[in-house]
N, C-alpha and C. Protein backbone atom coordinates (compact mmCIF):
# COMPACT_ATOMS: atom_id res chain seq x y z
N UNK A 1 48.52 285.64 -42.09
CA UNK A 1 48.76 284.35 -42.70
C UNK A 1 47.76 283.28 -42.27
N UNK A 2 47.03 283.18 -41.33
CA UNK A 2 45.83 282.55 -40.68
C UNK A 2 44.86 282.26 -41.85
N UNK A 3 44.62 283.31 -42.75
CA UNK A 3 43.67 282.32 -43.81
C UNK A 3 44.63 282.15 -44.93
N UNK A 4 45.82 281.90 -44.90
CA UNK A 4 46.74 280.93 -45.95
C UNK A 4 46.52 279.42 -45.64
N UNK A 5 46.60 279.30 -44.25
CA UNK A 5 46.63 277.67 -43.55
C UNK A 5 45.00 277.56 -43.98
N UNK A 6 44.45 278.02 -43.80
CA UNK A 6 42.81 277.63 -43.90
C UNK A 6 42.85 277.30 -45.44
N UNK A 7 43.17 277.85 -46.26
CA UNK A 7 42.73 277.77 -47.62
C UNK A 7 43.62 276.53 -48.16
N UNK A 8 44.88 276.56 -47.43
CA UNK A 8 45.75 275.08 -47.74
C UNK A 8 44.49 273.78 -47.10
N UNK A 9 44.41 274.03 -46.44
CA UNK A 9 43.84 273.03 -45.51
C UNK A 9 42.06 272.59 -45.84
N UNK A 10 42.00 273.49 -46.83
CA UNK A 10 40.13 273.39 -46.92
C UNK A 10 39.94 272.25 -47.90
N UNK A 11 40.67 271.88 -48.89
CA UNK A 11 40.86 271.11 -49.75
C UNK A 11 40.88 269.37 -49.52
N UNK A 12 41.76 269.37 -48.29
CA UNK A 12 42.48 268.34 -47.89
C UNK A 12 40.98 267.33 -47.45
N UNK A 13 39.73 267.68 -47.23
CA UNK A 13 39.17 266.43 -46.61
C UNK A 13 38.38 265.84 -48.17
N UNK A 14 38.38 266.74 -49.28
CA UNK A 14 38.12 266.12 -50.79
C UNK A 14 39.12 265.31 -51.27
N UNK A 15 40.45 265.73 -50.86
CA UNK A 15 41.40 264.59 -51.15
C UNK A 15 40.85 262.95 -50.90
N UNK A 16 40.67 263.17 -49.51
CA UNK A 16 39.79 261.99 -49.00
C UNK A 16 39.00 261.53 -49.20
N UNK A 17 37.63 262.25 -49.70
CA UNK A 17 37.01 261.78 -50.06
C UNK A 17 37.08 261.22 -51.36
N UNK A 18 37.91 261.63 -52.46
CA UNK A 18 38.45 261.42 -53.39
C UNK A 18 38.74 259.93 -53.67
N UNK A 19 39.56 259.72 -53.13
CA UNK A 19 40.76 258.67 -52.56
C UNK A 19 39.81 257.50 -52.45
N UNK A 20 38.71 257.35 -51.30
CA UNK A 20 37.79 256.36 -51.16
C UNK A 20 37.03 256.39 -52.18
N UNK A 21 36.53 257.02 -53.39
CA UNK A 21 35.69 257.08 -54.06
C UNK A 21 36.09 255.88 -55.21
N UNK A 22 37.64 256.11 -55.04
CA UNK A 22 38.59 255.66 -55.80
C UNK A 22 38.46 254.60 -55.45
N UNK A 23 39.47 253.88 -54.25
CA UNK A 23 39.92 252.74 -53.98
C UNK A 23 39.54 252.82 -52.39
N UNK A 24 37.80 252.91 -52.12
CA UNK A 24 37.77 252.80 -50.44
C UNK A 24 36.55 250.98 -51.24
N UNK A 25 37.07 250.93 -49.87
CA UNK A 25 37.40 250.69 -49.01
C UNK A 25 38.58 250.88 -48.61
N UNK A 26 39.06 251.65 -47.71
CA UNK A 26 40.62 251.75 -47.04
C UNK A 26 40.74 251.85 -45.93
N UNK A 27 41.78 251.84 -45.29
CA UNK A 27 42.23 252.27 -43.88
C UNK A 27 42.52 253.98 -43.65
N UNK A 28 42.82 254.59 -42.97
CA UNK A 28 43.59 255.84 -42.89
C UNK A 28 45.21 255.31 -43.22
N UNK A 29 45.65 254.35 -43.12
CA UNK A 29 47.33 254.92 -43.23
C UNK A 29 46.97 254.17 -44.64
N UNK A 30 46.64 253.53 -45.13
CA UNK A 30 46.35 253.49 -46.65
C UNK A 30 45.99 254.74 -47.57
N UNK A 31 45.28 255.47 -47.05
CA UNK A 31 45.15 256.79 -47.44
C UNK A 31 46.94 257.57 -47.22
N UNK A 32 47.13 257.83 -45.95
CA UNK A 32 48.37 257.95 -45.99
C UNK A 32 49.58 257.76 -46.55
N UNK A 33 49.29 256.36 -46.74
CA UNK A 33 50.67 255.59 -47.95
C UNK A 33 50.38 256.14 -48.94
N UNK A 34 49.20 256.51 -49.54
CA UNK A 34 49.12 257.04 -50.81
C UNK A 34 49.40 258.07 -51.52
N UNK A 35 48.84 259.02 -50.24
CA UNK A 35 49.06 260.10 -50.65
C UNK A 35 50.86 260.91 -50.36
N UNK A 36 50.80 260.51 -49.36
CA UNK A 36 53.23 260.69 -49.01
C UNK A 36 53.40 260.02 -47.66
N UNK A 37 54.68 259.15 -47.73
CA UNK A 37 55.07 258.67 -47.16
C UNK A 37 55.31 259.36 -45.65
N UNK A 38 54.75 259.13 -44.43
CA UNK A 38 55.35 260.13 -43.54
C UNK A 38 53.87 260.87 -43.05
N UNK A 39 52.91 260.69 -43.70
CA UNK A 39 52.10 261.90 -43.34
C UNK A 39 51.69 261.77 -41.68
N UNK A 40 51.56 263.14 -41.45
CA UNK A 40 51.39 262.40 -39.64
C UNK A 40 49.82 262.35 -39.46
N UNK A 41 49.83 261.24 -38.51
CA UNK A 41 48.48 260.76 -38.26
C UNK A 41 47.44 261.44 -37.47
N UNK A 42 48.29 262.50 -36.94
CA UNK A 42 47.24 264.13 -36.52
C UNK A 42 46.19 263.94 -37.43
N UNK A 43 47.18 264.80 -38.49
CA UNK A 43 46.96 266.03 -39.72
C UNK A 43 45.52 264.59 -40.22
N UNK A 44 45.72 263.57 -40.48
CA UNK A 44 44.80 262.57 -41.36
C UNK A 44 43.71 262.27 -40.49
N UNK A 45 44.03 262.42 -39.30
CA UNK A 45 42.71 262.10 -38.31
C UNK A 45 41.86 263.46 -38.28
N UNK A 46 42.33 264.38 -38.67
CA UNK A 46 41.57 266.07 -38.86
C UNK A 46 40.88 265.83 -40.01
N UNK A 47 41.58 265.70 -41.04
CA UNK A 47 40.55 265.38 -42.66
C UNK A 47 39.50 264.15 -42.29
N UNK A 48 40.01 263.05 -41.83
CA UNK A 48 39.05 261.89 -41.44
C UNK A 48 37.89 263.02 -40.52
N UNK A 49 38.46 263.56 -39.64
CA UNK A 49 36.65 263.95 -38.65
C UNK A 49 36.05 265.21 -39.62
N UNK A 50 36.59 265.81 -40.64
CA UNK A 50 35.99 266.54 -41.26
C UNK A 50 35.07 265.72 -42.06
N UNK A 51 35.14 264.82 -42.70
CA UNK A 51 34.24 264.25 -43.39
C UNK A 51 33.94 263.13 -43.00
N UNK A 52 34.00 262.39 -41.55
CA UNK A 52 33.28 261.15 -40.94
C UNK A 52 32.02 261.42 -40.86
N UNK A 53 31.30 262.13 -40.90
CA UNK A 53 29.73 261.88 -41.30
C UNK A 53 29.03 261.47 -42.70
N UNK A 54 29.79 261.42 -43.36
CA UNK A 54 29.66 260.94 -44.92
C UNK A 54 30.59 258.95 -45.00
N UNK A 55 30.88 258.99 -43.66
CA UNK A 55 31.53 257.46 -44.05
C UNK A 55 31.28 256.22 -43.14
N UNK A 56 31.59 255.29 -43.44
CA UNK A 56 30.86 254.14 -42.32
C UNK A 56 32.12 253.13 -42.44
N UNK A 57 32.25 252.56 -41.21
CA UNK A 57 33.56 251.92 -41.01
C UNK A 57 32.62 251.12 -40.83
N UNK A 58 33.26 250.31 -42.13
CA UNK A 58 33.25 248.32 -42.33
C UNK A 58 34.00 247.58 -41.87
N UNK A 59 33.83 246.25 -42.08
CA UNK A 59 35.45 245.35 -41.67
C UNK A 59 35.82 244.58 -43.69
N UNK A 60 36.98 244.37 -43.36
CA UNK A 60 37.78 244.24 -44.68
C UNK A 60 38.69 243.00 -44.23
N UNK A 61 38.14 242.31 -44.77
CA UNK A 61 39.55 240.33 -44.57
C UNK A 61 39.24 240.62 -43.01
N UNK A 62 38.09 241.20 -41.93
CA UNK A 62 38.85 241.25 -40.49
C UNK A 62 39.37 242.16 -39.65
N UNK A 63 39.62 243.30 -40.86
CA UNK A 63 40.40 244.77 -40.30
C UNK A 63 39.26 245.79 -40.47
N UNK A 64 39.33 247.29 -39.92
CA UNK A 64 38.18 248.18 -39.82
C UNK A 64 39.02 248.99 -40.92
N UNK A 65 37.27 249.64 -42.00
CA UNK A 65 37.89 250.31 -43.25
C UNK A 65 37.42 250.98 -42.94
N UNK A 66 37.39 252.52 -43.51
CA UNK A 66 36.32 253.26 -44.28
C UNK A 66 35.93 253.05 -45.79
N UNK A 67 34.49 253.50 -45.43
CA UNK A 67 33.87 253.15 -47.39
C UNK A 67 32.92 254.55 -47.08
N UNK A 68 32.99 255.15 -48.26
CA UNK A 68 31.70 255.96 -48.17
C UNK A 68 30.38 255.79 -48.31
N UNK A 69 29.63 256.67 -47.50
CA UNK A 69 28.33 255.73 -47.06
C UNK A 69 27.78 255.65 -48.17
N UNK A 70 27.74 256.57 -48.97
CA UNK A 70 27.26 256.62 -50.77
C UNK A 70 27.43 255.28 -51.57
N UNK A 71 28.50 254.71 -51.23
CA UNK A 71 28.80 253.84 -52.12
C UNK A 71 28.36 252.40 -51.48
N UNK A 72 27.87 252.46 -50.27
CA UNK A 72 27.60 251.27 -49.51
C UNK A 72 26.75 249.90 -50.66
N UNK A 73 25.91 250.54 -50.89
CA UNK A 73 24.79 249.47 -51.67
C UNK A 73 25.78 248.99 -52.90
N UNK A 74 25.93 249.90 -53.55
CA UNK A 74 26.86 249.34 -54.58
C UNK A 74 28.02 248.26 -54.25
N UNK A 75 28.86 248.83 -53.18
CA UNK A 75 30.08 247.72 -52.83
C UNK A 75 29.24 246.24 -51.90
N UNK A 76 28.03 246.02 -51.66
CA UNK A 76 27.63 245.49 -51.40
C UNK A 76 27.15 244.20 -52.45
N UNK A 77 26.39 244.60 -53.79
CA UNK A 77 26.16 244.25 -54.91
C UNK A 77 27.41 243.98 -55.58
N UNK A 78 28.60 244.31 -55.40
CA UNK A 78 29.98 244.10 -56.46
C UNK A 78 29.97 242.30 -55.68
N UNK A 79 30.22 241.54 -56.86
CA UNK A 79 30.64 240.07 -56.65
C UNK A 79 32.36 239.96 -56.50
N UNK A 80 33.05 239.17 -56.52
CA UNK A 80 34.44 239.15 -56.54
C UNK A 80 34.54 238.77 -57.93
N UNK A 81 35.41 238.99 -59.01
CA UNK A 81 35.82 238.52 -60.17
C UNK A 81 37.04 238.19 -59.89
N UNK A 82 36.93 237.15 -60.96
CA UNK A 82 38.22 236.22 -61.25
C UNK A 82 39.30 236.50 -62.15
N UNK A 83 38.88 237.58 -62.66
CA UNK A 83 39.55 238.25 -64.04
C UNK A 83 41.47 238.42 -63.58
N UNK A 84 41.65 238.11 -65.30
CA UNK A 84 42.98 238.17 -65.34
C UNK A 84 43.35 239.88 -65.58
N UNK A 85 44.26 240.36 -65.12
CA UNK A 85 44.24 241.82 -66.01
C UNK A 85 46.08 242.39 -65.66
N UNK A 86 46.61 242.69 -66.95
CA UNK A 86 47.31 243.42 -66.87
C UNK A 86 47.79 244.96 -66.74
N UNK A 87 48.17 245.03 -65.59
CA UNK A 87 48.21 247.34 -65.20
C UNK A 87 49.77 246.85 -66.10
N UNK A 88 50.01 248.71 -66.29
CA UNK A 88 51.10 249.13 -66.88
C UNK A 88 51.94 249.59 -65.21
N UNK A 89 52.97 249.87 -65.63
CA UNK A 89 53.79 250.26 -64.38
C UNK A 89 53.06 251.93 -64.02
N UNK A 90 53.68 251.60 -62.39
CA UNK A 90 53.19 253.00 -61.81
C UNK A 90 51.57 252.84 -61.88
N UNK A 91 50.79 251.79 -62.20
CA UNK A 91 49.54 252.34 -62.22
C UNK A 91 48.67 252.69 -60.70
N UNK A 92 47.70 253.20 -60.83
CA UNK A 92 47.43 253.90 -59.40
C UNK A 92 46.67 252.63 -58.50
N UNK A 93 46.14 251.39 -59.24
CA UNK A 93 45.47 250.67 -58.52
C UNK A 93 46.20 250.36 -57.62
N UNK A 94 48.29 249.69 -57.86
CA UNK A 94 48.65 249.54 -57.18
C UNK A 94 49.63 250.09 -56.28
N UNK A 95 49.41 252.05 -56.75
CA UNK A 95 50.06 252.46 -56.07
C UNK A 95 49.35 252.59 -54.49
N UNK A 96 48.11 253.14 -54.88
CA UNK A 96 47.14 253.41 -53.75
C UNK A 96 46.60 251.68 -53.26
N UNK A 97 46.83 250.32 -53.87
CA UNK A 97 46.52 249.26 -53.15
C UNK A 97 46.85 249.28 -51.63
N UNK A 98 45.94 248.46 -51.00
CA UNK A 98 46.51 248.26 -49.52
C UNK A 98 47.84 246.72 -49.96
N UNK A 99 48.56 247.43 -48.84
CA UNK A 99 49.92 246.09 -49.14
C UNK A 99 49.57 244.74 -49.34
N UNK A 100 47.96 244.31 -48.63
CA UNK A 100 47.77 242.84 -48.54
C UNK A 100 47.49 242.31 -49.78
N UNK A 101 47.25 243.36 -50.99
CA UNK A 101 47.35 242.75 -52.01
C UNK A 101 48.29 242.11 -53.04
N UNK A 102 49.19 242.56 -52.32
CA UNK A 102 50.64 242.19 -52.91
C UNK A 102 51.61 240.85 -51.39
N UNK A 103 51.63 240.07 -52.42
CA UNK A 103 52.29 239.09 -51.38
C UNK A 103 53.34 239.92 -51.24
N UNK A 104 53.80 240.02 -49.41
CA UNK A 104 54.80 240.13 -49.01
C UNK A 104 55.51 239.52 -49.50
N UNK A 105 56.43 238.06 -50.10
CA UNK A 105 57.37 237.73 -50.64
C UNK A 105 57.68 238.72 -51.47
N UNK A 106 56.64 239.07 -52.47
CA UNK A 106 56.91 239.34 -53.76
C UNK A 106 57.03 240.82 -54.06
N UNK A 107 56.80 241.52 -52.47
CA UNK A 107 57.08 242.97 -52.74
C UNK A 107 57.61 243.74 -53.53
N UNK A 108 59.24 243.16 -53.34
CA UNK A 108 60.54 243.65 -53.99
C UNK A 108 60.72 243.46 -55.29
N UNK A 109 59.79 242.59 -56.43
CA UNK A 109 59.61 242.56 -57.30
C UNK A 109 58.06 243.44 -58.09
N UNK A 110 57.77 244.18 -57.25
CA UNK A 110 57.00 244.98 -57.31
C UNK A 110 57.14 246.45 -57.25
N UNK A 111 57.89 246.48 -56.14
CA UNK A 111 58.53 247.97 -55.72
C UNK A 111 59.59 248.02 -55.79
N UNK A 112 59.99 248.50 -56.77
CA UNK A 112 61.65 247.79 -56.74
C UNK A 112 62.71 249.38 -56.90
N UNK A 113 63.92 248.73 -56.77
CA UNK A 113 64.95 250.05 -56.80
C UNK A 113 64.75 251.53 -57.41
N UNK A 114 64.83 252.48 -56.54
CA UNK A 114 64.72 253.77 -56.88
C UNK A 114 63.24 254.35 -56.83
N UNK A 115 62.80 253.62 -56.85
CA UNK A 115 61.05 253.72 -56.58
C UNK A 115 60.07 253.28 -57.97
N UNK A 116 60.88 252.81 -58.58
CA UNK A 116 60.35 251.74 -59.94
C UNK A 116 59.19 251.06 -59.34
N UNK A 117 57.99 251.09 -59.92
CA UNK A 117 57.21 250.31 -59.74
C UNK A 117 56.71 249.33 -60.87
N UNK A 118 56.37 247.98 -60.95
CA UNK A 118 56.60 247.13 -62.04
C UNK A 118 55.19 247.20 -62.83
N UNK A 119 54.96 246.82 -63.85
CA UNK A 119 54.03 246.02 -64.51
C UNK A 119 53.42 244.90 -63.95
N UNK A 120 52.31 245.15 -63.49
CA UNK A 120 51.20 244.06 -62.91
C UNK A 120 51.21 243.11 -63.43
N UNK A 121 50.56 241.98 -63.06
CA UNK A 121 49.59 240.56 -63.45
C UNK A 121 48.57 240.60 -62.42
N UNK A 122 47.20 241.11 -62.69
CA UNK A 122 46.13 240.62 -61.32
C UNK A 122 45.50 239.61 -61.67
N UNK A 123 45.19 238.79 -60.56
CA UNK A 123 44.26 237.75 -60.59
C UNK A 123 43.20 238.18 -59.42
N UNK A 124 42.11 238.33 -60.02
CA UNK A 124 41.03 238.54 -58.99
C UNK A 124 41.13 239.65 -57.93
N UNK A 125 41.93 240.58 -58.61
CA UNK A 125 42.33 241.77 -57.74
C UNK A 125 43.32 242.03 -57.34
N UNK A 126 43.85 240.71 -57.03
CA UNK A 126 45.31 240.36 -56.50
C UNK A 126 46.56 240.43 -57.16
N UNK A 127 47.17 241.44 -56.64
CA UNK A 127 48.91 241.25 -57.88
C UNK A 127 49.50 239.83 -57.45
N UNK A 128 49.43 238.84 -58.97
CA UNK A 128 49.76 237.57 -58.61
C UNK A 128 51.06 237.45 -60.23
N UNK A 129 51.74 238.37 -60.30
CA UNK A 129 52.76 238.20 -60.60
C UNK A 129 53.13 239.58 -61.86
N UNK A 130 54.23 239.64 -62.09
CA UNK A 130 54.66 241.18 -63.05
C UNK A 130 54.97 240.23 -63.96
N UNK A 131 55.35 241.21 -65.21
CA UNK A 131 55.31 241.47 -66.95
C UNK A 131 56.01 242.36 -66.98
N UNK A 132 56.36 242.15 -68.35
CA UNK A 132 57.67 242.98 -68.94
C UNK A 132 57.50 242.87 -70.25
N UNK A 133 58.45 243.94 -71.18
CA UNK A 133 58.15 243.24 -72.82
C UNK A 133 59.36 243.06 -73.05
N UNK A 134 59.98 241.98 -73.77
CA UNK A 134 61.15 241.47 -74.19
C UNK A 134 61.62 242.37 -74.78
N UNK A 135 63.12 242.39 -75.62
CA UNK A 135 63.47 242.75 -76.65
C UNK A 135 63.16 242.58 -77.73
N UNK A 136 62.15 241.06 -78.02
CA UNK A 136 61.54 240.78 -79.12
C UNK A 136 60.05 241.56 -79.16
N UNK A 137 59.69 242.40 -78.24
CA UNK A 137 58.55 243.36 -77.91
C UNK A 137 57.18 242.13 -77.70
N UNK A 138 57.91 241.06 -77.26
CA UNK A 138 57.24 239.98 -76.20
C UNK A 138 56.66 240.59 -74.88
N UNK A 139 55.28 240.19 -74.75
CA UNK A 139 55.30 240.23 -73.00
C UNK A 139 56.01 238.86 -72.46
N UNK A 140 56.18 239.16 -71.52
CA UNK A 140 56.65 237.61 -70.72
C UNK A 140 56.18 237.68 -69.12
N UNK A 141 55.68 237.23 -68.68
CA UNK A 141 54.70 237.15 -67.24
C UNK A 141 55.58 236.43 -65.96
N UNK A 142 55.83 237.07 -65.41
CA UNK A 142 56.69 235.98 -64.36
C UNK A 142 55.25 235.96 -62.97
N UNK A 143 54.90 234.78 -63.03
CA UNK A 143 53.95 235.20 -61.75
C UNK A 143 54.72 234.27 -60.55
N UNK A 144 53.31 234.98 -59.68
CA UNK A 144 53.66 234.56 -58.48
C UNK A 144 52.90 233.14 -57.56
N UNK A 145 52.05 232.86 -58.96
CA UNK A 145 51.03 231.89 -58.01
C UNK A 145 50.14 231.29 -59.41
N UNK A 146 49.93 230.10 -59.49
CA UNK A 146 49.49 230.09 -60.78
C UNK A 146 48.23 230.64 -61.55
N UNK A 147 48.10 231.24 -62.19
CA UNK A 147 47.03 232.00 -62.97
C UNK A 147 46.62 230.99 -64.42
N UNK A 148 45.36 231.41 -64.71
CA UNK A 148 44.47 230.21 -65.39
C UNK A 148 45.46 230.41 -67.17
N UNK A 149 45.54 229.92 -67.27
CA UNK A 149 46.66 229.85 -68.96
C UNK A 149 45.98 230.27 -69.33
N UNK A 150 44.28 230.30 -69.98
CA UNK A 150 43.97 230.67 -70.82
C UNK A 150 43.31 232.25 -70.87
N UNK A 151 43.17 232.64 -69.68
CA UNK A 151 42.60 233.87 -69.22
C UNK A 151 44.08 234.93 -69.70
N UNK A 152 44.95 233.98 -68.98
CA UNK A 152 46.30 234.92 -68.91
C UNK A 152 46.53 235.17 -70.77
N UNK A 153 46.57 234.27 -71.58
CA UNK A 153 46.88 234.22 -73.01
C UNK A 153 46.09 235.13 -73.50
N UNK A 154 44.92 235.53 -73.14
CA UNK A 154 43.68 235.83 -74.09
C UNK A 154 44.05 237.64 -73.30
N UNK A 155 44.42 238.06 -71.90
CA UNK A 155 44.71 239.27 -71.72
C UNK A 155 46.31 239.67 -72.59
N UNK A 156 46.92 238.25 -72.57
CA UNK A 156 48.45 239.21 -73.21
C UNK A 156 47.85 239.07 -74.42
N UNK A 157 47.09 239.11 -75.16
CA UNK A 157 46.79 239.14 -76.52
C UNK A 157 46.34 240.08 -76.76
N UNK A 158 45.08 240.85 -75.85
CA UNK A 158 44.69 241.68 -75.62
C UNK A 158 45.48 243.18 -75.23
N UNK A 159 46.19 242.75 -74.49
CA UNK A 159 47.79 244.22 -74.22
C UNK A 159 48.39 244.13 -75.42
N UNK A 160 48.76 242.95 -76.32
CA UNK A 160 50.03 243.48 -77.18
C UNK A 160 49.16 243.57 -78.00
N UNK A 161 47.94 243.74 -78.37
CA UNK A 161 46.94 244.16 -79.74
C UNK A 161 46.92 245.18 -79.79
N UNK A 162 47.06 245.91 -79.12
CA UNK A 162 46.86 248.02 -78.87
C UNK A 162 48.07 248.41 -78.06
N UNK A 163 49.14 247.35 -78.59
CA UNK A 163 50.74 248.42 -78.42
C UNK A 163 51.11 248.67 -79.65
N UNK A 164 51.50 250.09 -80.04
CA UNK A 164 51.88 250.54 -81.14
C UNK A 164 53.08 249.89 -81.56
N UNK A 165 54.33 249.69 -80.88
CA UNK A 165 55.48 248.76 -80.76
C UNK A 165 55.83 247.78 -80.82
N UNK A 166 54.80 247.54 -81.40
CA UNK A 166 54.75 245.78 -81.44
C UNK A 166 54.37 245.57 -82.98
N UNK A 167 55.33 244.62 -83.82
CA UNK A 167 54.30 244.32 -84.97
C UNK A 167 53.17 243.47 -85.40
């Protein structure tokens, strides 16, 4: 059974690398949160030294990330945007987000009962408030912080133009 564990296990540092390719800058327990709740920090520090020669720990708001070294120049060149944008529920930006993007207040309206995860509002990256569609197959935006009216109008115009459900 010795090369069953190997062949489970050979996979696991592409996960990772995966993951950052995705949404690194990250931490390891960001990786962790993402991938299952619980994972032990052994097992993630084994995939991390399998592929720490391919990565370079930055700082992030202050905290130490990993980014892959590949992607360095590029995340260097990315500016911050201001953009308004609506995710659908469950989407992966904010499943795999680090928590600081989501105001702690507003968690529970984010992650909510049973493991429901809501319909976004980002501002500049930031989940700054959820959406829903009425019964009148309305969006309606409850945010969390004020977002520019007209950015916000011109994206819900943009979501309910390419919902089939909507007339």
């Amino acid at each position: 059974m010795a090369g069953t564990r190997s062949a489970r296990t050979r996979p696991a540092p592409d996960l990772l690398r995966a993951y950052l390719a995705a949404h690194g800058p990250a931490t390891l327990a960001d990786f962790g949160q993402w991938l299952f709740r619980g994972a032990s920090t052994r097992l993630l520090k084994g995939w991390l030294a399998a592929v720490r020669d391919e990565l370079t720990e930055v700082t992030v708001d202050g905290a130490p990330a990993y980014a892959r070294t590949a992607d360095l120049d590029q995340l260097r060149e990315t500016r911050p945007s201001g953009a308004v944008r609506l995710l659908p529920a469950f989407d992966q930006y904010v499943l795999a987000a680090n928590r600081s993007l989501i105001p702690a207040e507003h968690r529970g309206k984010v992650s909510r009962t049973a493991g429901w995860i809501s319909p976004v509002v980002l501002l500049g990256g930031r989940v700054a408030g959820v959406w829903t569609v009425t019964g009148t197959g309305e969006i309606s935006v409850d945010p969390f912080e004020p977002i520019p009216p007209r950015a916000l109008a011109a994206e819900v115009a943009r979501v309910q133009s390419g919902r089939t459900d909507h007339p």
